[in-house]
Protein backbone atom coordinates (compact mmCIF):
# COMPACT_ATOMS: atom_id res chain seq x y z
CA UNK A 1 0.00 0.00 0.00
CA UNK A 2 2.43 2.51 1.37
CA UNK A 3 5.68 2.32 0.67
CA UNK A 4 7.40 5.18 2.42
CA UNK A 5 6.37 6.94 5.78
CA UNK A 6 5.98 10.32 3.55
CA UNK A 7 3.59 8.56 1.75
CA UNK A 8 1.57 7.45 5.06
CA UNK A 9 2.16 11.24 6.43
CA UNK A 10 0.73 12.88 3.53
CA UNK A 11 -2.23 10.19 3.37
CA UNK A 12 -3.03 10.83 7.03
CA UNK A 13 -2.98 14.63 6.32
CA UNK A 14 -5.10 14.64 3.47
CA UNK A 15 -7.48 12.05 5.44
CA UNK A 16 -6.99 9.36 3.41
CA UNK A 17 -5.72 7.06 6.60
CA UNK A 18 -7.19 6.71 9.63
CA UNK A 19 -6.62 2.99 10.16
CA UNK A 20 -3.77 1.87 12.32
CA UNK A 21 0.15 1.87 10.80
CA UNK A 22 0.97 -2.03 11.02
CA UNK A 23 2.59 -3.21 8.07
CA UNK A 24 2.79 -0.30 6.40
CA UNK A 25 6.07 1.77 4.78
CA UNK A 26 7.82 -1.86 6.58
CA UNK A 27 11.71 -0.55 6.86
CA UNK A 28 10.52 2.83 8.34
CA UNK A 29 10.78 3.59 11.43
CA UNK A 30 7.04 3.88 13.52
CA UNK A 31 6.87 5.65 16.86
CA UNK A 32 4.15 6.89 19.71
CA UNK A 33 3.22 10.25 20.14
CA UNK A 34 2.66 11.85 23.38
CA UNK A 35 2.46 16.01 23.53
CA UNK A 36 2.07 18.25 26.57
CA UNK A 37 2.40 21.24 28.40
CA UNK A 38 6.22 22.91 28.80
CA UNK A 39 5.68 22.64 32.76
CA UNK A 40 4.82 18.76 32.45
CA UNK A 41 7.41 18.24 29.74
CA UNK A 42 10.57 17.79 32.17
CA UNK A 43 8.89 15.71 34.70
CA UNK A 44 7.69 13.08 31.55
CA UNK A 45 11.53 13.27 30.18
CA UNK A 46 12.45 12.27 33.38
CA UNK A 47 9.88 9.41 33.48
CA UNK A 48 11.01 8.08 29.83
CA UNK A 49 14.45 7.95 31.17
CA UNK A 50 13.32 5.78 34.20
CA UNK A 51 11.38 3.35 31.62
CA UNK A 52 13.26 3.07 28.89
CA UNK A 53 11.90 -0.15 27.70
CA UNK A 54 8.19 1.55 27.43
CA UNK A 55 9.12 4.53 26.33
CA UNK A 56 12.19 4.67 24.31
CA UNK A 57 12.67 8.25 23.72
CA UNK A 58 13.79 9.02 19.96
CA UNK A 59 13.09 12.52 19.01
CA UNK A 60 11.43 15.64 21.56
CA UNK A 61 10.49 18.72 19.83
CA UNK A 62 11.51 22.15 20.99
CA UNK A 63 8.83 24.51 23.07
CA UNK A 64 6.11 25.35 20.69
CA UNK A 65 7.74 23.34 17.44
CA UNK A 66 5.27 20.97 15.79
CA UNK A 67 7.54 20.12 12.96
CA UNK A 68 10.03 17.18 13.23
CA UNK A 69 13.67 17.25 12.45
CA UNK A 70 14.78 14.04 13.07
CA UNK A 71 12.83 11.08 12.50
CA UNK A 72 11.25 12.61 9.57
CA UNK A 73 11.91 16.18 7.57
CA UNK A 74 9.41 18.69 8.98
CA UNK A 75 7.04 16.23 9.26
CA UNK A 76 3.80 17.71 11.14
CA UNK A 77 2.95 16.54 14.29
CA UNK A 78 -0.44 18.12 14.06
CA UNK A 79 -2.11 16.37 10.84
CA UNK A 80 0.38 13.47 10.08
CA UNK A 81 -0.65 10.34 12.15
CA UNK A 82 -4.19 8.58 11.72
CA UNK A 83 -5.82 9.43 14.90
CA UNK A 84 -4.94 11.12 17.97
CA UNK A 85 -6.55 10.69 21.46
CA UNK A 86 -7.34 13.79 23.57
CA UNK A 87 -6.95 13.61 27.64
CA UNK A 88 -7.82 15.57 29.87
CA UNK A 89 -6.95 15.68 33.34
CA UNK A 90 -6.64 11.63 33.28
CA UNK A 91 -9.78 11.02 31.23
CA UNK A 92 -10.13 10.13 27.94
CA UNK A 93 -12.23 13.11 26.55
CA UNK A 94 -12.16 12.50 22.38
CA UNK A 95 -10.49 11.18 19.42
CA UNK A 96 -9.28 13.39 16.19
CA UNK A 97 -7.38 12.89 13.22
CA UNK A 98 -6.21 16.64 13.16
CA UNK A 99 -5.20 18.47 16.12
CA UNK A 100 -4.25 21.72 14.68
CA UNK A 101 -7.25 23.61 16.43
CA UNK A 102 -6.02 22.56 19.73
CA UNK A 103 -1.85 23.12 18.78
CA UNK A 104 -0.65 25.59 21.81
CA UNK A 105 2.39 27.80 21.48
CA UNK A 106 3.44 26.13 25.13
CA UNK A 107 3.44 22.24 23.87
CA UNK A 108 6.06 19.90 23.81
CA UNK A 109 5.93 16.33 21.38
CA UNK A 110 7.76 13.65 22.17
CA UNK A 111 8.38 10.63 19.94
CA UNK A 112 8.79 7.03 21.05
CA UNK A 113 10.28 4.11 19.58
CA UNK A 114 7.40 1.21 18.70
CA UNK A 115 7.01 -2.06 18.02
CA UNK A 116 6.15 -2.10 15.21
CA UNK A 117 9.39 -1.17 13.94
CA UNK A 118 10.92 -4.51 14.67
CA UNK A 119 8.27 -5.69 12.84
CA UNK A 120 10.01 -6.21 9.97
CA UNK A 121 13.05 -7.92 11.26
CA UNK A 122 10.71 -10.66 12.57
CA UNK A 123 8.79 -11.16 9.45
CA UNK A 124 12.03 -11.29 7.32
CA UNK A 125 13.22 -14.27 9.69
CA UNK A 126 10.07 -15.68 9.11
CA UNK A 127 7.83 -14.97 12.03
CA UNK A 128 4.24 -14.69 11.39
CA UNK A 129 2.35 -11.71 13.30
CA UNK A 130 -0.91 -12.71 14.12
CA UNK A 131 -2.46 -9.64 13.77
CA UNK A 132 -1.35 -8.63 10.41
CA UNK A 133 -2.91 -12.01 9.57
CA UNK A 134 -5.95 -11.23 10.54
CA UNK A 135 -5.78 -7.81 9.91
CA UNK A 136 -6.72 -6.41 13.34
CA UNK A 137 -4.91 -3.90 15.90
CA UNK A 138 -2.41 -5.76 17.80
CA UNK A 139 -3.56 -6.65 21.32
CA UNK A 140 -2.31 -4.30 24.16
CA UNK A 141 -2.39 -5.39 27.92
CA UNK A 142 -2.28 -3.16 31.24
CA UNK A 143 -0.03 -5.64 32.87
CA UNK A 144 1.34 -5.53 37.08
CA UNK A 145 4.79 -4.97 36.37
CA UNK A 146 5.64 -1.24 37.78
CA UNK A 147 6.73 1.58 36.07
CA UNK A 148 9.04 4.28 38.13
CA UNK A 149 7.71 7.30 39.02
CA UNK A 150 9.40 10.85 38.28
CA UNK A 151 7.57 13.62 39.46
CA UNK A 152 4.20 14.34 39.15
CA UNK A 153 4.23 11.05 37.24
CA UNK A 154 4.08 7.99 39.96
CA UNK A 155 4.41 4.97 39.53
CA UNK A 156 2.28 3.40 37.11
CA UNK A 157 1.83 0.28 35.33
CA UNK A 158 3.41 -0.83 32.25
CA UNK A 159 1.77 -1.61 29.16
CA UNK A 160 2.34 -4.32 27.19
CA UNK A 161 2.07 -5.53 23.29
CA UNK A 162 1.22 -9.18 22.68
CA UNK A 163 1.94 -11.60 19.64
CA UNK A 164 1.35 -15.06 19.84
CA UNK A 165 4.42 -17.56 18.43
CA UNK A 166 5.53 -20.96 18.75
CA UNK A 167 8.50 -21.82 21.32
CA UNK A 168 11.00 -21.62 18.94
CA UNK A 169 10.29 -18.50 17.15
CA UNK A 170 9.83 -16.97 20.40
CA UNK A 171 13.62 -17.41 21.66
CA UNK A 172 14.47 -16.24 17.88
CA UNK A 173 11.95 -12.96 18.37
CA UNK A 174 13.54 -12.68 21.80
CA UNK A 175 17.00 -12.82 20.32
CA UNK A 176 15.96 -10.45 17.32
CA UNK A 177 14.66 -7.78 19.21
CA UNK A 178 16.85 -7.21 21.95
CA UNK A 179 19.14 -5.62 19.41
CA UNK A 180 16.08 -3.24 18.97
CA UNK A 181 16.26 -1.14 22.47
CA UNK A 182 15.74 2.05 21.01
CA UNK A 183 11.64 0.17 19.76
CA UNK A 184 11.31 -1.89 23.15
CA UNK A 185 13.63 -4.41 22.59
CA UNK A 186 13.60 -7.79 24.08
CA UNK A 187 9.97 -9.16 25.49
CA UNK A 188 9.50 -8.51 29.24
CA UNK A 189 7.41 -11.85 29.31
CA UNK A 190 6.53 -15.02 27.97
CA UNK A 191 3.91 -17.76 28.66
CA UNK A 192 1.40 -17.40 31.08
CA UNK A 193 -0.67 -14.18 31.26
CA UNK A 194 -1.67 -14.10 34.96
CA UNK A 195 2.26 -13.68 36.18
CA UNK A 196 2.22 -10.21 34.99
CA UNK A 197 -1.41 -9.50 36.07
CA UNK A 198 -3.71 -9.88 32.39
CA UNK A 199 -6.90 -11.91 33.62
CA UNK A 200 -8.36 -13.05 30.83
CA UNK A 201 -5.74 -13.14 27.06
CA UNK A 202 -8.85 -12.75 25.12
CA UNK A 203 -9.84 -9.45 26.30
CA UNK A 204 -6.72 -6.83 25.64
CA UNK A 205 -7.71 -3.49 27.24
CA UNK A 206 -6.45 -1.76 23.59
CA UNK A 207 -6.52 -3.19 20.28
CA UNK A 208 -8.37 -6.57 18.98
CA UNK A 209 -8.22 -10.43 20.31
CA UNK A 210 -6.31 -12.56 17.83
CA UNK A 211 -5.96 -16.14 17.56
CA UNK A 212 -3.36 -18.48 19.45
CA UNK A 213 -3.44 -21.48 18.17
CA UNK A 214 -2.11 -24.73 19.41
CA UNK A 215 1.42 -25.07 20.64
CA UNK A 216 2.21 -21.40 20.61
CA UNK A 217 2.83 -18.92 23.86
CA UNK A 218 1.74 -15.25 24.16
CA UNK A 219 5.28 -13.41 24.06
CA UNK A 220 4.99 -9.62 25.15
CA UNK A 221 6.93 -6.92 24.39
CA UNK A 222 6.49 -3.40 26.40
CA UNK A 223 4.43 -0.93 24.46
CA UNK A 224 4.45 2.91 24.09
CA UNK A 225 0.67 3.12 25.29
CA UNK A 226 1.85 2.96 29.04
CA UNK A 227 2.44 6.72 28.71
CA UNK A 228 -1.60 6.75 28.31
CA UNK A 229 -1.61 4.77 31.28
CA UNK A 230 0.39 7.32 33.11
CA UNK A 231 -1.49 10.53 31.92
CA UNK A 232 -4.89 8.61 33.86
CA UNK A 233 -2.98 8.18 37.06
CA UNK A 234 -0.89 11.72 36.81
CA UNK A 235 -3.91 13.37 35.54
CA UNK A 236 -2.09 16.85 33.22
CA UNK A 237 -4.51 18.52 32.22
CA UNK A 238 -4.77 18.13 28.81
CA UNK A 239 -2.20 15.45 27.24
CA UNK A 240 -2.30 14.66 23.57
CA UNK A 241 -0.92 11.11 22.38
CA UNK A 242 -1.44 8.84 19.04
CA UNK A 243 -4.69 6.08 19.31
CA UNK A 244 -3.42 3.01 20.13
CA UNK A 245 -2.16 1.41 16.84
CA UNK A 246 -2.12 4.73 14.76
CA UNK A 247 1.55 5.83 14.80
CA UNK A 248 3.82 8.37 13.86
CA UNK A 249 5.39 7.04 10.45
CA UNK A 250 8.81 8.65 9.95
CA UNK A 251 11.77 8.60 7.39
CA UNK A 252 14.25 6.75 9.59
CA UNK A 253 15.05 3.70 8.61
CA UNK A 254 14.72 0.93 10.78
CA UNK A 255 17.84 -0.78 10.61
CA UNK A 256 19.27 2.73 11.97
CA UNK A 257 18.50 1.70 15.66
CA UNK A 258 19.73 -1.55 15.62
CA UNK A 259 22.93 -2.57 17.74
């Protein structure tokens, strides 16, 4: 469909693409979006650098910038991702897919590596991802494992991404990724659910249920929606970050961040 992340930008801005970014522009690099006010800014730096496995930090705007200048060329942060969700003071208000009318002089973006950016490696060595299969929004878990507070952000939980593989392509995903830190890196868990606090698999509190068939293991990775997580226990008053699934597409390539 799309081959480059320009191409996804400019379809998003035109509002051509409001779907989430999975297997699209595969060799760019994808990221989450989070955006708020200057005087929140420094405490949620500090919280990426605490968590760097949820919230690999690869580009942060200037005061009042909404153009990028690394991950993409002046890419806008306002129009060029396919949906955006609006929070305000913890709660979930509204979702857009153009946030111009709300841009403030006083914001700050930051952009964080994804998962789906080590999509590709995996699919090149093989591994099928369920929920390009099946065409659905990967499955995203509120897990028990802790995030570390930093100022007016406490601790939180993390938030986890979940594809389904057989043993063996697990341990190579594992191995795959964890040259990937800058987009998660290695899984924080495999196998059963319940040790890091999901109740029921079949019921992910973002995204869609996909299938796991017979003989494979749910193998998570941590996932740049736990900064959602964070704005409802911190409660800013207004935070801006991508919908679950609907990333930032940039020019980067992928194989830039690996080690």
């Amino acid at each position: 469909m799309f081959k480059t992340g320009k191409e996804v930008r400019m379809a998003c801005r035109g509002g051509r693409w409001q779907k989430p970014t999975s297997g699209l522009a595969f060799g760019y690099v994808q990221a989450n979006l989070v955006i708020l006010d200057k005087d929140w800014a420094w405490d949620f730096l500090v919280f990426t650098q605490r968590n760097p496995k949820p919230c690999p930090v690869l580009e942060v705007g200037d005061i009042g910038a909404y153009k990028t200048r690394f991950l993409a060329n002046e890419a806008d942060i306002r129009t060029d991702l396919p949906k955006y969700r609006i929070y305000e003071d913890g709660v979930l208000k509204e979702e857009l897919d153009d946030i111009s009318n709300l841009w403030s002089d006083n914001y700050v973006f930051f952009l964080l590596g994804c998962s789906f950016s080590f999509e590709q490696s995996l699919s090149e060595a093989g591994i099928e991802l369920r929920h390009i299969t099946e065409n659905v929004n990967v499955p995203v878990y509120v897990t028990n494992i802790k995030c570390a507070g930093a100022g007016r952000f406490p601790d939180c939980p993390m938030v986890v991404s979940m594809r389904p593989l057989s043993t063996d392509n697990a341990r190579k995903a594992a191995e795959i990724t964890k040259k990937l830190p800058s987009v998660h890196g290695a899984p924080v868990h495999m196998g059963n659910p319940a040790e890091i606090g999901i109740s029921d698999i079949d019921i992910p509190d973002f995204g869609e249920r996909v299938t796991i068939k017979e003989g494979e293991i749910p193998v998570f990775w941590a996932c740049g929606v736990t900064p959602q997580k964070a704005a409802m226990v911190a409660k800013p008053p207004l935070m801006i970050t991508h919908a679950p699934g609907h990333m930032f597409v940039g020019d980067r390539k992928n194989n830039e961040y690996q080690i």
